[in-house]
PDB file of N, CA and C in Angstrom:
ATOM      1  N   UNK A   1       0.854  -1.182   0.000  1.00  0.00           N
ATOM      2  CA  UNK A   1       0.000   0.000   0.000  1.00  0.00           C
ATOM      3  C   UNK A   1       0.891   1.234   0.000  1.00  0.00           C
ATOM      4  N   UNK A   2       0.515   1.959  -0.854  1.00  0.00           N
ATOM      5  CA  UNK A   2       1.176   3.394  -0.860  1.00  0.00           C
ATOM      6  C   UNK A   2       0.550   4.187  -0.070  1.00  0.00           C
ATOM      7  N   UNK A   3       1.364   5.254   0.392  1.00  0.00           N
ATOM      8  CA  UNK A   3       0.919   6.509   1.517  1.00  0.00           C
ATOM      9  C   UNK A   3       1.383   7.816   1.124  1.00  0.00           C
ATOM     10  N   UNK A   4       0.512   8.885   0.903  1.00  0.00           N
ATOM     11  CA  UNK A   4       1.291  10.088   0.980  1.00  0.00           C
ATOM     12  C   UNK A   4       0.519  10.719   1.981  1.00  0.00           C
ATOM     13  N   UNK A   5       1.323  11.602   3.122  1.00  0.00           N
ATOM     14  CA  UNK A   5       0.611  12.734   4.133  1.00  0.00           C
ATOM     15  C   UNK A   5       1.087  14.193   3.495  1.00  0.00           C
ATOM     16  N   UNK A   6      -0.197  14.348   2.617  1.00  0.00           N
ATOM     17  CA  UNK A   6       0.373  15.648   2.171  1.00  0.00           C
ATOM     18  C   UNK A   6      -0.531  17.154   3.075  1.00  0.00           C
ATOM     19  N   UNK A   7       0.225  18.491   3.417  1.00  0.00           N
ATOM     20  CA  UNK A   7      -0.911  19.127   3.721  1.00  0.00           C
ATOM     21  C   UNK A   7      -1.667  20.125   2.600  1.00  0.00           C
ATOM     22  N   UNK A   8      -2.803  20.493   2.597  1.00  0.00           N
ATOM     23  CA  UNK A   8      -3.384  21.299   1.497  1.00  0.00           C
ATOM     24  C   UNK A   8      -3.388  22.441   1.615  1.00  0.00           C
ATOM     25  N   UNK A   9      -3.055  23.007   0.552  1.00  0.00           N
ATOM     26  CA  UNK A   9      -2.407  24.048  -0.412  1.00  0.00           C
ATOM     27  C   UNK A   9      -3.504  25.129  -0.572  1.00  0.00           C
ATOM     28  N   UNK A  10      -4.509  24.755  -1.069  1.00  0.00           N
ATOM     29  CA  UNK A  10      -5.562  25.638  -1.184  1.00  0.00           C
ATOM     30  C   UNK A  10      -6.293  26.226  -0.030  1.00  0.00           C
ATOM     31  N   UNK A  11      -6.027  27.352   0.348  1.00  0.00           N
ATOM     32  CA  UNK A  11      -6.727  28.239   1.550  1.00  0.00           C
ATOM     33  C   UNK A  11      -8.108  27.849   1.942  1.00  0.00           C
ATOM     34  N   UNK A  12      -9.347  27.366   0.977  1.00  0.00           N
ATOM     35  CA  UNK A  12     -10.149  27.241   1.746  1.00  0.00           C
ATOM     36  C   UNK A  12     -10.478  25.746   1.612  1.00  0.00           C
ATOM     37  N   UNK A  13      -9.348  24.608   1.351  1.00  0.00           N
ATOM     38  CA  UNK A  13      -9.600  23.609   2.318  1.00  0.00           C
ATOM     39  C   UNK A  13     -10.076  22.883   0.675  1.00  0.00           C
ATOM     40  N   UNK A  14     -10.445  21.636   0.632  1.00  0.00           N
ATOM     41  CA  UNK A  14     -11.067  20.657  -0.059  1.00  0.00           C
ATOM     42  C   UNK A  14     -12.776  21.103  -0.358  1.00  0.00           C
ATOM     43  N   UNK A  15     -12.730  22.407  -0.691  1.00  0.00           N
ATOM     44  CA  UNK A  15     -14.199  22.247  -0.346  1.00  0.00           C
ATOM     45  C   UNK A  15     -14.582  23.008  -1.938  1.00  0.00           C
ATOM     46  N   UNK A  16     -16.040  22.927  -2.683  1.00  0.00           N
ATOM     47  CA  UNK A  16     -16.530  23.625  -3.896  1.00  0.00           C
ATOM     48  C   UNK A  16     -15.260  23.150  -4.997  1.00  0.00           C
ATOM     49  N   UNK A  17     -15.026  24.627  -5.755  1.00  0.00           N
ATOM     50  CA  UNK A  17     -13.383  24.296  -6.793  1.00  0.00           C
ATOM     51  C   UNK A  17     -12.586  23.223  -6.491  1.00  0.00           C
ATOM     52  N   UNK A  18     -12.017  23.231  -5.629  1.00  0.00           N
ATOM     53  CA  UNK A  18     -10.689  22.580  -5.013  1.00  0.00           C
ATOM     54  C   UNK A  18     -11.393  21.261  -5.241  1.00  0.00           C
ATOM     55  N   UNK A  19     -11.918  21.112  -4.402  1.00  0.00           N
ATOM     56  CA  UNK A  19     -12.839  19.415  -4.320  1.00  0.00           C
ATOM     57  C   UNK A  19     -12.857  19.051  -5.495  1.00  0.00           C
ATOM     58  N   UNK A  20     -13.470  19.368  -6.415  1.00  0.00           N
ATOM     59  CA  UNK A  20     -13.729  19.360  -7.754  1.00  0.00           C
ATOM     60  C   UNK A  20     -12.281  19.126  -8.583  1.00  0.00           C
ATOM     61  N   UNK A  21     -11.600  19.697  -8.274  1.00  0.00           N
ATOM     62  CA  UNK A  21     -10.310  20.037  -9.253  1.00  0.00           C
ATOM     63  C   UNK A  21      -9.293  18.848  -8.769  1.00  0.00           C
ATOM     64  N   UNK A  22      -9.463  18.447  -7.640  1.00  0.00           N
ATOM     65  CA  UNK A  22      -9.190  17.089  -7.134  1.00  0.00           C
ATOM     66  C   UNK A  22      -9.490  15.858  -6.967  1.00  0.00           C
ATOM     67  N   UNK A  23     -11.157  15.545  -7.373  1.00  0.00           N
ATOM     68  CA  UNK A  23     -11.965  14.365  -7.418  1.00  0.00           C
ATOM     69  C   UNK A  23     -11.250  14.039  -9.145  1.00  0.00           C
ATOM     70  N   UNK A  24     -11.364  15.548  -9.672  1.00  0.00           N
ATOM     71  CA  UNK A  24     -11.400  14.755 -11.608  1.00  0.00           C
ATOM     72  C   UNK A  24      -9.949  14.140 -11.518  1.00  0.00           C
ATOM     73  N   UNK A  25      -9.065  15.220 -10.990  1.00  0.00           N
ATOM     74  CA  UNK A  25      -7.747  14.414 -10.808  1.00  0.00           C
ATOM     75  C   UNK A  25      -7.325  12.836 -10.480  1.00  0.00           C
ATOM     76  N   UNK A  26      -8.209  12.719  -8.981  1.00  0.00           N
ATOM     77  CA  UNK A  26      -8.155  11.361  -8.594  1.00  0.00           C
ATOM     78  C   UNK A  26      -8.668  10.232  -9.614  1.00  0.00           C
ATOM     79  N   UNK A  27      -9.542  11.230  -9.799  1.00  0.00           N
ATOM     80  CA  UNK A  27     -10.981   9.698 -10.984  1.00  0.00           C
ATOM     81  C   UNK A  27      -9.780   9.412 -12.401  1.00  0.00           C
ATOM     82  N   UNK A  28      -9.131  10.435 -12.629  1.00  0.00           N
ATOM     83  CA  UNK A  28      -8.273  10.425 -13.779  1.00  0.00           C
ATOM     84  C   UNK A  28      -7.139   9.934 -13.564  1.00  0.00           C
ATOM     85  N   UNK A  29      -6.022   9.101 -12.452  1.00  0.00           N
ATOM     86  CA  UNK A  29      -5.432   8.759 -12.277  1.00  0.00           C
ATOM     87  C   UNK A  29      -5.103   7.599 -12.818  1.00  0.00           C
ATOM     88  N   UNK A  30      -6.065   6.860 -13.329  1.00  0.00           N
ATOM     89  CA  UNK A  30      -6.133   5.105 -12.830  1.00  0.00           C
ATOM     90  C   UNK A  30      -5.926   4.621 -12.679  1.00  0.00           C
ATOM     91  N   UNK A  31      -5.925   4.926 -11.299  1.00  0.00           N
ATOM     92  CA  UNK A  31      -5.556   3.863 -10.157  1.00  0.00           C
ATOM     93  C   UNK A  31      -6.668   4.310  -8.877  1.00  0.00           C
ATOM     94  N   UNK A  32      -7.359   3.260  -8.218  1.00  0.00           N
ATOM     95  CA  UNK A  32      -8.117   3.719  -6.947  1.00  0.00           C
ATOM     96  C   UNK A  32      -7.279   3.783  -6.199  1.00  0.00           C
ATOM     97  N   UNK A  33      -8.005   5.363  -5.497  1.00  0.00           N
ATOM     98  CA  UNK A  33      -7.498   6.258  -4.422  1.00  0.00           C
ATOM     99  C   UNK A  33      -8.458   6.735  -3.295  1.00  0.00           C
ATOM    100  N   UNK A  34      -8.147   6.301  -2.220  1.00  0.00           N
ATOM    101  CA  UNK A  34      -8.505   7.100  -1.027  1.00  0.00           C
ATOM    102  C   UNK A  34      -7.810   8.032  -0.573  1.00  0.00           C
ATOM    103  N   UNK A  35      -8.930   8.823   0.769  1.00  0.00           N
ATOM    104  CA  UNK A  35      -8.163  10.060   0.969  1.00  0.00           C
ATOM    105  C   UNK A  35      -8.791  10.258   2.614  1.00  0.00           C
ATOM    106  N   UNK A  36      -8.403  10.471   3.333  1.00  0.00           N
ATOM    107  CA  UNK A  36      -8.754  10.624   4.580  1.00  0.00           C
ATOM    108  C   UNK A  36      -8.408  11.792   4.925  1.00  0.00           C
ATOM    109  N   UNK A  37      -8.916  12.782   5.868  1.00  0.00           N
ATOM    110  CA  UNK A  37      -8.759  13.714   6.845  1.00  0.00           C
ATOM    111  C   UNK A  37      -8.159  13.539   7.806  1.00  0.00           C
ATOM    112  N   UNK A  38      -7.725  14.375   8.727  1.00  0.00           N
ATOM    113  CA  UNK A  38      -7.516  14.224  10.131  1.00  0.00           C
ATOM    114  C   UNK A  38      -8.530  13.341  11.502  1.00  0.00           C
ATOM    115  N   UNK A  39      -8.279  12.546  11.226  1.00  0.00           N
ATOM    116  CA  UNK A  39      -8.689  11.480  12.224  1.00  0.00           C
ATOM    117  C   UNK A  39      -9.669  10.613  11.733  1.00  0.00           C
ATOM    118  N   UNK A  40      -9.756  11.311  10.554  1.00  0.00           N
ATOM    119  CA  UNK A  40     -11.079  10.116   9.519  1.00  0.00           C
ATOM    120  C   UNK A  40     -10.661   8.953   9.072  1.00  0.00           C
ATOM    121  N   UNK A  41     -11.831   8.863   8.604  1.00  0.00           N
ATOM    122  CA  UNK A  41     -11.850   7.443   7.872  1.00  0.00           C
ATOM    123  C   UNK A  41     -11.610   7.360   6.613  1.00  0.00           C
ATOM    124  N   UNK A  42     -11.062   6.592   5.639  1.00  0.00           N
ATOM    125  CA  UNK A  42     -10.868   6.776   3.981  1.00  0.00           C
ATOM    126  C   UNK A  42     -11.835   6.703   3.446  1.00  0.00           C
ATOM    127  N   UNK A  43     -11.948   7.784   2.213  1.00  0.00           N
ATOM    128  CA  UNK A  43     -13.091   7.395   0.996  1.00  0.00           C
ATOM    129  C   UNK A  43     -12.779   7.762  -0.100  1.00  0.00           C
ATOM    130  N   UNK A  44     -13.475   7.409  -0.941  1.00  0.00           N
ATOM    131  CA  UNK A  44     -12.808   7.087  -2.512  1.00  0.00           C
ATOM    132  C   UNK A  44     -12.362   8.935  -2.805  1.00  0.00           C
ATOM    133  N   UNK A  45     -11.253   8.582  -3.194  1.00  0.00           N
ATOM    134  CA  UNK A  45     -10.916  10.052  -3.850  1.00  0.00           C
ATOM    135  C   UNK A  45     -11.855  10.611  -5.001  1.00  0.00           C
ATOM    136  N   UNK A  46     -12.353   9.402  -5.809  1.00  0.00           N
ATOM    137  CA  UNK A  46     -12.964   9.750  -6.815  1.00  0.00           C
ATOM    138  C   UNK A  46     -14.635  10.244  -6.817  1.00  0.00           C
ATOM    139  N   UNK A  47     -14.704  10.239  -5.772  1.00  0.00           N
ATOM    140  CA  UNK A  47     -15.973  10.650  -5.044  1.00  0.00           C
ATOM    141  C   UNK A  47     -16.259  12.468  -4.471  1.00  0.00           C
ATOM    142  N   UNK A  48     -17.217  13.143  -5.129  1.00  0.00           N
ATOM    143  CA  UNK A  48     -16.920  14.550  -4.542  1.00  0.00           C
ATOM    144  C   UNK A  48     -17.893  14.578  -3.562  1.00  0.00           C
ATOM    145  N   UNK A  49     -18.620  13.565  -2.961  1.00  0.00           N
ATOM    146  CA  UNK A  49     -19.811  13.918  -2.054  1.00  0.00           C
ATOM    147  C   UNK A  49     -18.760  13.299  -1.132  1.00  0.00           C
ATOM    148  N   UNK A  50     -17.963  12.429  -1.284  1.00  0.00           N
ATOM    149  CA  UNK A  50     -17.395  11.912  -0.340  1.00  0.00           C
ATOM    150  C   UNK A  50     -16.029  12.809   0.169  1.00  0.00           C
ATOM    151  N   UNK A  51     -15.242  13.466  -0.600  1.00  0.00           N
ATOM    152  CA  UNK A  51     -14.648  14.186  -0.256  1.00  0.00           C
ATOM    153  C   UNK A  51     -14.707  15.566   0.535  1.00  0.00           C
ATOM    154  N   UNK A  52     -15.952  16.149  -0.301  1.00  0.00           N
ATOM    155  CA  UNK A  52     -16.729  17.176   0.728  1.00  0.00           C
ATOM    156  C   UNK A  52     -17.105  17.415   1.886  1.00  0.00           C
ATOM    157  N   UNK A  53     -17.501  15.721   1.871  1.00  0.00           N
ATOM    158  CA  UNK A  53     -18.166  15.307   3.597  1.00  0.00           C
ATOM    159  C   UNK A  53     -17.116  15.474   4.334  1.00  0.00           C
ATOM    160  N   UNK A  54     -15.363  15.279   4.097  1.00  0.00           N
ATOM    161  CA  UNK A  54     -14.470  15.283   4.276  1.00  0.00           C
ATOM    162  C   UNK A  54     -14.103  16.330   5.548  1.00  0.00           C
ATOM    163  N   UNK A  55     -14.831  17.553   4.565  1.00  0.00           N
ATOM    164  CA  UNK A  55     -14.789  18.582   5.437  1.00  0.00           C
ATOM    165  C   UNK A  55     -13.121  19.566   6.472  1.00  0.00           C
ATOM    166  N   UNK A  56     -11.936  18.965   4.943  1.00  0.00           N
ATOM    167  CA  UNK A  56     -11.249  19.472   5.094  1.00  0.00           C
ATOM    168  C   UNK A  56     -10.724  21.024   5.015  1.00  0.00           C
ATOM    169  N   UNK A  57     -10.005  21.819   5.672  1.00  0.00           N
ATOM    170  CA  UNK A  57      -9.461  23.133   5.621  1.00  0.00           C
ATOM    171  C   UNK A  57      -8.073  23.314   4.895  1.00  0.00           C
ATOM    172  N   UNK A  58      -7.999  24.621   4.559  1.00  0.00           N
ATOM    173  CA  UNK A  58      -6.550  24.514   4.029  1.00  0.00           C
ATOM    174  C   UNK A  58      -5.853  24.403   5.398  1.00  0.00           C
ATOM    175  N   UNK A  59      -3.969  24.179   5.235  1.00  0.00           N
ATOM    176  CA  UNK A  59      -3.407  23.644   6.015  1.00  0.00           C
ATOM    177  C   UNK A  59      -3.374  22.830   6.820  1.00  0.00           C
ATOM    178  N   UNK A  60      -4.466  21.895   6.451  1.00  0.00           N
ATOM    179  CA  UNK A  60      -4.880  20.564   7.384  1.00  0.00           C
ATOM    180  C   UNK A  60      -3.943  19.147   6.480  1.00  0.00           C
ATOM    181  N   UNK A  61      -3.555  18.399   7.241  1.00  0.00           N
ATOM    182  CA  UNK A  61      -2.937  17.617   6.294  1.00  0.00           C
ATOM    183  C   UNK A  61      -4.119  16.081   6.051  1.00  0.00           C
ATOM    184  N   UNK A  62      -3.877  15.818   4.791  1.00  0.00           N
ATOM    185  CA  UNK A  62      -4.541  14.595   4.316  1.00  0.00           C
ATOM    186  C   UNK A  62      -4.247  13.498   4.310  1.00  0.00           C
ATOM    187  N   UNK A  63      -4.282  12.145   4.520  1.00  0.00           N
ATOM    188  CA  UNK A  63      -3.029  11.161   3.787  1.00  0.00           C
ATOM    189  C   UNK A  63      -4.757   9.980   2.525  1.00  0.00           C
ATOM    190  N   UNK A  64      -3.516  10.259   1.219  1.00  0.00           N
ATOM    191  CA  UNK A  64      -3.546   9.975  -0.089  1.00  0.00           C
ATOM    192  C   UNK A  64      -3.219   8.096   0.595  1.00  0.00           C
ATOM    193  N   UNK A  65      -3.749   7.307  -0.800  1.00  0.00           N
ATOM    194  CA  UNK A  65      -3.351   6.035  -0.154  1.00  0.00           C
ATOM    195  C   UNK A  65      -4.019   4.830  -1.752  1.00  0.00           C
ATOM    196  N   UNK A  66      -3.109   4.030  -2.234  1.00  0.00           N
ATOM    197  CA  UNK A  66      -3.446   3.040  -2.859  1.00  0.00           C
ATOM    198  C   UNK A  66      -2.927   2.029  -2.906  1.00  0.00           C
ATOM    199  N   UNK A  67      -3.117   0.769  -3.050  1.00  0.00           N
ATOM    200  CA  UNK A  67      -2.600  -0.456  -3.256  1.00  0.00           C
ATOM    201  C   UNK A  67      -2.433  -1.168  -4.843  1.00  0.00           C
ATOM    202  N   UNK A  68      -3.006  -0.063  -5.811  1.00  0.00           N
ATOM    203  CA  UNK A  68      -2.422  -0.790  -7.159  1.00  0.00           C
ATOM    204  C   UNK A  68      -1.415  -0.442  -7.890  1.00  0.00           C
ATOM    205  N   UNK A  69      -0.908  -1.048  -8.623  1.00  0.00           N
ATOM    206  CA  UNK A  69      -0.224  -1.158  -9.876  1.00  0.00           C
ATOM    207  C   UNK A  69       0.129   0.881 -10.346  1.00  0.00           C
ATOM    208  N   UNK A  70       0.918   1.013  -9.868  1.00  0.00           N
ATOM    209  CA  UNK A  70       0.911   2.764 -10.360  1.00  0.00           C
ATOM    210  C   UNK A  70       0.977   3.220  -9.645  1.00  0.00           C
ATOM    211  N   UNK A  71       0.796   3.068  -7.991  1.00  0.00           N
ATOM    212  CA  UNK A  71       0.133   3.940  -7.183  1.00  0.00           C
ATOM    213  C   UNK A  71       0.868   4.794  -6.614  1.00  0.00           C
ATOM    214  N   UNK A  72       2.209   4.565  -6.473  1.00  0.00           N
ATOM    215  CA  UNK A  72       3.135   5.771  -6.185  1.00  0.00           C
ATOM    216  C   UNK A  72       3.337   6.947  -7.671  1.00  0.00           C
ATOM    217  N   UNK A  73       3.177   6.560  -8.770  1.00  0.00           N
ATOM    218  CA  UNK A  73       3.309   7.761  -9.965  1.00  0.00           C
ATOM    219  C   UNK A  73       1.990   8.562  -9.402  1.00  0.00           C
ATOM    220  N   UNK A  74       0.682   7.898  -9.068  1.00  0.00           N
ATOM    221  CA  UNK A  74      -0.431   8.625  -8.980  1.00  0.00           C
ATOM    222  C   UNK A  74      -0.652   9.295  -8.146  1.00  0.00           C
ATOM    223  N   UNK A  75      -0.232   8.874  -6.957  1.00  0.00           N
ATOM    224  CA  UNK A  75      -0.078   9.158  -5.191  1.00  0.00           C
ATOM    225  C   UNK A  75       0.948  10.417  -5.407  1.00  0.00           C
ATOM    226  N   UNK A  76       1.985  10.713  -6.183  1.00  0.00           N
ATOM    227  CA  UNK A  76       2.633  11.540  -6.307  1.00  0.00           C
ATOM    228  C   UNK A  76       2.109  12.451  -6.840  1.00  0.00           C
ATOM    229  N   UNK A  77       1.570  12.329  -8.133  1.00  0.00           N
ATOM    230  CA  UNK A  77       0.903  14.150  -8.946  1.00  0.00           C
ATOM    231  C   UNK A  77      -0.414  14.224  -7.966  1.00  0.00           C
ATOM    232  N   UNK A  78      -1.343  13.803  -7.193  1.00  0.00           N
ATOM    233  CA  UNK A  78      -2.226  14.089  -6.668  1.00  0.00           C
ATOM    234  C   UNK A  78      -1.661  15.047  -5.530  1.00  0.00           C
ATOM    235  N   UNK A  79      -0.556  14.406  -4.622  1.00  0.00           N
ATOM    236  CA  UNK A  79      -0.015  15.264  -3.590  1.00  0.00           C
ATOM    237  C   UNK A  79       0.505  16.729  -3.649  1.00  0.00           C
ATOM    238  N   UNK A  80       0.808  16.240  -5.168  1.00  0.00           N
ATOM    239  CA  UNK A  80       2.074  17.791  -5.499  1.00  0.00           C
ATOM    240  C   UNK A  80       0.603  18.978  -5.749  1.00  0.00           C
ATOM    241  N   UNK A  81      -0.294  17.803  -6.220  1.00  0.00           N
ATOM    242  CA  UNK A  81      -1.787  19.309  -6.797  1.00  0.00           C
ATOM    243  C   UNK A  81      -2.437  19.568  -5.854  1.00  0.00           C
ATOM    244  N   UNK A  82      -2.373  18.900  -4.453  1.00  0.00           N
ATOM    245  CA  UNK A  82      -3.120  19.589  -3.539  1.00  0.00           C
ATOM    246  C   UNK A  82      -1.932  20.195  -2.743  1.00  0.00           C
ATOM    247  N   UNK A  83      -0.708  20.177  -2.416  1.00  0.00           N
ATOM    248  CA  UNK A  83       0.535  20.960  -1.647  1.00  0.00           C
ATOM    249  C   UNK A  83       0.632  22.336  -2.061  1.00  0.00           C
ATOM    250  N   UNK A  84       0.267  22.137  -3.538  1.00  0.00           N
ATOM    251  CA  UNK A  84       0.653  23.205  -3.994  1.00  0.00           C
ATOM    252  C   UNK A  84      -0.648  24.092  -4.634  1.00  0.00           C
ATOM    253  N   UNK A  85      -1.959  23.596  -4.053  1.00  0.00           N
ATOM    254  CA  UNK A  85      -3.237  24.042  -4.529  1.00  0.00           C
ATOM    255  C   UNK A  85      -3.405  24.697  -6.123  1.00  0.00           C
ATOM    256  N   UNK A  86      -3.057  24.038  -6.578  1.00  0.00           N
ATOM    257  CA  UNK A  86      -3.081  24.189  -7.983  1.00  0.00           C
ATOM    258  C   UNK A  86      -4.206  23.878  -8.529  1.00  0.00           C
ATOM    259  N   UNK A  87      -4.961  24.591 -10.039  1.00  0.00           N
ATOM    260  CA  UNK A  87      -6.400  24.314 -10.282  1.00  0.00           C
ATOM    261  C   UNK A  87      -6.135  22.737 -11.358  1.00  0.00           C
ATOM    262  N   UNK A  88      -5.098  22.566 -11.459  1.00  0.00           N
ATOM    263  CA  UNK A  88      -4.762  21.772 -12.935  1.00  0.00           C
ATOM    264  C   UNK A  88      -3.396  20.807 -12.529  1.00  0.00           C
ATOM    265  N   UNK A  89      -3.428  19.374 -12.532  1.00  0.00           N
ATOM    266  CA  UNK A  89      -1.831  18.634 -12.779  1.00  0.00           C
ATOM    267  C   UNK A  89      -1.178  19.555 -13.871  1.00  0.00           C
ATOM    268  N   UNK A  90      -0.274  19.312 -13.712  1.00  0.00           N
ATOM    269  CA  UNK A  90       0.785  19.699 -14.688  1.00  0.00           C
ATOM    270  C   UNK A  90       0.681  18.550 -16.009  1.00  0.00           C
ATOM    271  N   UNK A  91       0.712  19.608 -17.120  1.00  0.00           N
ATOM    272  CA  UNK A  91       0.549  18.211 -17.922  1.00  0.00           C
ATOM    273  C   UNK A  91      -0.297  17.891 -18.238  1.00  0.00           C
ATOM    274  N   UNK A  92      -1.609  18.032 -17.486  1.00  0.00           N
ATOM    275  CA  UNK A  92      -2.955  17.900 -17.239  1.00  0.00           C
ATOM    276  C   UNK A  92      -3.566  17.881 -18.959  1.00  0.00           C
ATOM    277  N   UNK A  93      -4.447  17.144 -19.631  1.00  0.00           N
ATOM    278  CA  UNK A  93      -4.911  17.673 -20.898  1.00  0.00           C
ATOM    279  C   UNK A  93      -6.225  18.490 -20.812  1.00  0.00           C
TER     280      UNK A  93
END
């Protein structure tokens, strides 16, 4: 299983844009990804009701997490786009 504890980048947290700009990311990875909060429980990254519920802030840290085939290339551009609250991966099409 892969792990990243990254903290988020975007000031107001995982929530509306951000959420959004991070679910398409995750869903676009392919590879399944969870994502937990501070003291939560994991849920599918690719999920925006589930991430929302999340109810993360900026500067709160997250930990990213998969067990397939890829999952550190994916676990990596997801971390760097929420560290660095960016609207877009790099690269991104």
């Amino acid at each position: 299983m892969a792990e990243r504890r990254v903290t988020v980048g975007w000031p107001e947290g995982l929530h509306a844009r951000p959420a959004a700009v991070f679910v398409r990311a995750a869903a676009s990875s392919g590879v399944p990804v969870t994502v937990a909060g501070p003291g939560g429980e994991p849920v599918n990254a690719a999920s925006v009701l589930s991430v929302l519920g999340l109810g993360v802030e900026g500067g709160q840290e997250i930990v990213l997490a998969s067990g397939a085939d890829g999952a550190d290339a994916a676990l990596d551009r997801l971390a760097k786009l929420v560290s660095e609250g960016l609207d877009e991966l790099p690269g991104a099409v």
